[in-house]
Each structure stands twice: as structure tokens, then as C-alpha cells.
C-alpha atoms as a PDB file:
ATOM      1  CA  UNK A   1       7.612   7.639  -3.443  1.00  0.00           C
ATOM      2  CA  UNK A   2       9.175   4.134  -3.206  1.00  0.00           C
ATOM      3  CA  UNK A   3       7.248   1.101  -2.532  1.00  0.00           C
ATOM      4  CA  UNK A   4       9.394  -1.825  -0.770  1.00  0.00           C
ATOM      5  CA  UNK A   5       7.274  -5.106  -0.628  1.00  0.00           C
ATOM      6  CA  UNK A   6       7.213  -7.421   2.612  1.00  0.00           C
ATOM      7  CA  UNK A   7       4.733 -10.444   1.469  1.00  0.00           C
ATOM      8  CA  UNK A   8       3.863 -11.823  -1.559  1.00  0.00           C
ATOM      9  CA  UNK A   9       1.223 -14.392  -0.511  1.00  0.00           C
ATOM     10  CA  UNK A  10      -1.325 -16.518  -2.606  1.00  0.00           C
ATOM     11  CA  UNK A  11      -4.931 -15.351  -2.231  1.00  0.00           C
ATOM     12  CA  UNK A  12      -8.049 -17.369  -1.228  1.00  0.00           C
ATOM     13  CA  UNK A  13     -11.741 -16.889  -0.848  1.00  0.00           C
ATOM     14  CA  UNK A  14     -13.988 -16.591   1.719  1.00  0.00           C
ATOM     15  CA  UNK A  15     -13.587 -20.348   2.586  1.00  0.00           C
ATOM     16  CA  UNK A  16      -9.841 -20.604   2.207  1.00  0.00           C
ATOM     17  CA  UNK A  17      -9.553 -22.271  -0.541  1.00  0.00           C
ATOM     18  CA  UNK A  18      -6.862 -20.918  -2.782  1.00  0.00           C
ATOM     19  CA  UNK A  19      -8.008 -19.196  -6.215  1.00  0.00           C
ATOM     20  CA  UNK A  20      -5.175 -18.047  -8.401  1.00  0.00           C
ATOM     21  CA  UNK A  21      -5.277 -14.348  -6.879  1.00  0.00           C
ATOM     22  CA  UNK A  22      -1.750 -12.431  -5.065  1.00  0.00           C
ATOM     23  CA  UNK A  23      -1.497 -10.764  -1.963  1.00  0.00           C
ATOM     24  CA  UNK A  24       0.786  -8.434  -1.938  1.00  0.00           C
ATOM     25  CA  UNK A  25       1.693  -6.311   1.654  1.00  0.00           C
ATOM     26  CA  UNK A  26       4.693  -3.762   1.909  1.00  0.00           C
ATOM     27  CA  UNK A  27       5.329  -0.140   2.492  1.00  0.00           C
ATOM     28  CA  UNK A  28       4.986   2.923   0.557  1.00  0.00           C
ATOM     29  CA  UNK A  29       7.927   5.627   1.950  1.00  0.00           C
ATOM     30  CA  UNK A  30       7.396   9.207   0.712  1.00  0.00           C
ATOM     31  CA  UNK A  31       8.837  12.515   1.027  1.00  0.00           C
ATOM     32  CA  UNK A  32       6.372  15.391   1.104  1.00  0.00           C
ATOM     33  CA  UNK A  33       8.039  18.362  -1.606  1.00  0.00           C
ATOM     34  CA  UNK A  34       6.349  21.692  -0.501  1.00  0.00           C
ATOM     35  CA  UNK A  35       7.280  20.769   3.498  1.00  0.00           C
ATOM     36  CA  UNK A  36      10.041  18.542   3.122  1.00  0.00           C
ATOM     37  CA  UNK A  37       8.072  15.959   5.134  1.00  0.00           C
ATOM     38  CA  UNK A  38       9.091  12.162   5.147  1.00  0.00           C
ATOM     39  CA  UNK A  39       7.148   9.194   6.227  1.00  0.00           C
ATOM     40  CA  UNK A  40       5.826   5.816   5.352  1.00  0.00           C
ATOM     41  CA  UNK A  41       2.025   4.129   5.241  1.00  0.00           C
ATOM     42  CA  UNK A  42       1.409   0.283   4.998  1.00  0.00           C
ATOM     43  CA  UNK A  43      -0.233  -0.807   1.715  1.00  0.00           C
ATOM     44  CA  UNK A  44      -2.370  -3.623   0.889  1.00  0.00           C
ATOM     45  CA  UNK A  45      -3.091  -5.021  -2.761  1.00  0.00           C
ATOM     46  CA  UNK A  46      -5.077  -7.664  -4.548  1.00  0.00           C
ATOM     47  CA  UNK A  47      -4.137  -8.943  -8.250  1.00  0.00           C
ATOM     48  CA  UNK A  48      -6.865 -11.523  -9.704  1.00  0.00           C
ATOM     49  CA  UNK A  49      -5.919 -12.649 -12.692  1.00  0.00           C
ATOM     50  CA  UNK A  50      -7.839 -14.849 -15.425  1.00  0.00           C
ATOM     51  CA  UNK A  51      -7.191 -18.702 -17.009  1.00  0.00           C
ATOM     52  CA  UNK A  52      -4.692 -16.879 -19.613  1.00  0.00           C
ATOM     53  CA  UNK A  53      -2.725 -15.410 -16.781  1.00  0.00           C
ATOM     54  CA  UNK A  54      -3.355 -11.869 -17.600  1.00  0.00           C
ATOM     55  CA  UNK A  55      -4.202  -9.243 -14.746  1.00  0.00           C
ATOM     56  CA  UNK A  56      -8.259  -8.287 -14.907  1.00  0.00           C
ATOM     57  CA  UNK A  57      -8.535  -7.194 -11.202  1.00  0.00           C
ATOM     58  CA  UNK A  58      -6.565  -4.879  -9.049  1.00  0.00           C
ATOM     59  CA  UNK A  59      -7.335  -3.382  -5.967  1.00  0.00           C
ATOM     60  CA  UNK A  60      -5.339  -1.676  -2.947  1.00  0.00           C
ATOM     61  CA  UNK A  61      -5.732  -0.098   0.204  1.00  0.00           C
ATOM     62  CA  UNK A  62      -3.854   2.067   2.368  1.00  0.00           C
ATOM     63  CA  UNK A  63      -4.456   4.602   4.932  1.00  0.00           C
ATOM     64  CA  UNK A  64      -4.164   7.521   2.557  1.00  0.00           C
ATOM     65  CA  UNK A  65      -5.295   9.961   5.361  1.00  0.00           C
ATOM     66  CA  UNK A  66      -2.439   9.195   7.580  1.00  0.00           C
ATOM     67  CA  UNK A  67      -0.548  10.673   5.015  1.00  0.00           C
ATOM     68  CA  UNK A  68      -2.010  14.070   5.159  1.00  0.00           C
ATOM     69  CA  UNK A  69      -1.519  13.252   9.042  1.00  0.00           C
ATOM     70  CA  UNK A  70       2.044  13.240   9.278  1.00  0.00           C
ATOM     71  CA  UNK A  71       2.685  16.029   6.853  1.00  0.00           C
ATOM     72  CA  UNK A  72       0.830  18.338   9.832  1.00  0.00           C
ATOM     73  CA  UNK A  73       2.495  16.782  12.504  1.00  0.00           C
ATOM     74  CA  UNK A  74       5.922  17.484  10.660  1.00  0.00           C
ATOM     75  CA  UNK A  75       4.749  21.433   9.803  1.00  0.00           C
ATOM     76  CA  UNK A  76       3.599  21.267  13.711  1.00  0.00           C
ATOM     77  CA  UNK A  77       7.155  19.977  15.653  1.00  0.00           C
ATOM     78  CA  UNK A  78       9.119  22.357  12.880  1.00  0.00           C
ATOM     79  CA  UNK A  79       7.601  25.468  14.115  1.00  0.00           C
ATOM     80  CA  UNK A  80       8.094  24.839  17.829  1.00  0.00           C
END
């Protein structure tokens, strides 16, 4: 897997109002081993981070059933 980031933006709360936090977007690009699959899934993540600076939150998202997705799509177009 190789991750490629697109947007490294400051993060905010509910109102808007900026509070120390990173947003990062960008891509995840894979290749499947067993099938010999290859695709990609958008990725989401949020680093909060306390007054010393030091990362005590991380979370991410991603659509981690469109992997399993394209993998059968793949194994379905190879055996036609």
C-alpha cells in the first residue's frame, strides 16, 4: 500500500472556529497479492493534538468495503 496525501488542512469545531487539530485527505493505492488486483480508496484522518504538541487523538475513515469491492470486480472481468 502507498498513501499519497492531497490536503493538509487545519481542523475546527462544530462552529468553525479553528482548534489546533489536522485534516488530512489523500489516497491510499493498493495492490491485492493473492489476485494481483490494483486499486485506490479515498482516506480521511483527524490528528488532535494537546498544549505540548504531542498527538493524543487519531482517527480515520475510508471506505474499507470498496476495497473488497474491486478485488471481485477484478477476479470477475479476468475470467470473462
Amino acid at each position: 500500500m502507498k498513501f499519497t496525501p492531497t490536503y493538509w488542512l487545519p481542523g475546527s469545531d462544530s462552529l468553525g472556529n479553528l482548534n489546533g487539530s489536522v485534516r488530512v485527505y489523500g489516497v491510499w493505492k493498493w495492490k491485492h497479492t493473492e489476485s494481483g488486483a490494483e486499486g485506490g480508496n479515498k482516506w480521511y484522518g483527524l490528528i488532535n493534538f494537546n498544549e505540548e504538541g504531542k498527538i493524543y487523538g487519531f482517527s480515520d475513515y475510508m471506505d474499507y468495503h470498496g476495497m473488497q469491492v474491486q478485488i471481485e470486480n477484478y477476479l470477475k472481468s479476468s475470467q470473462n
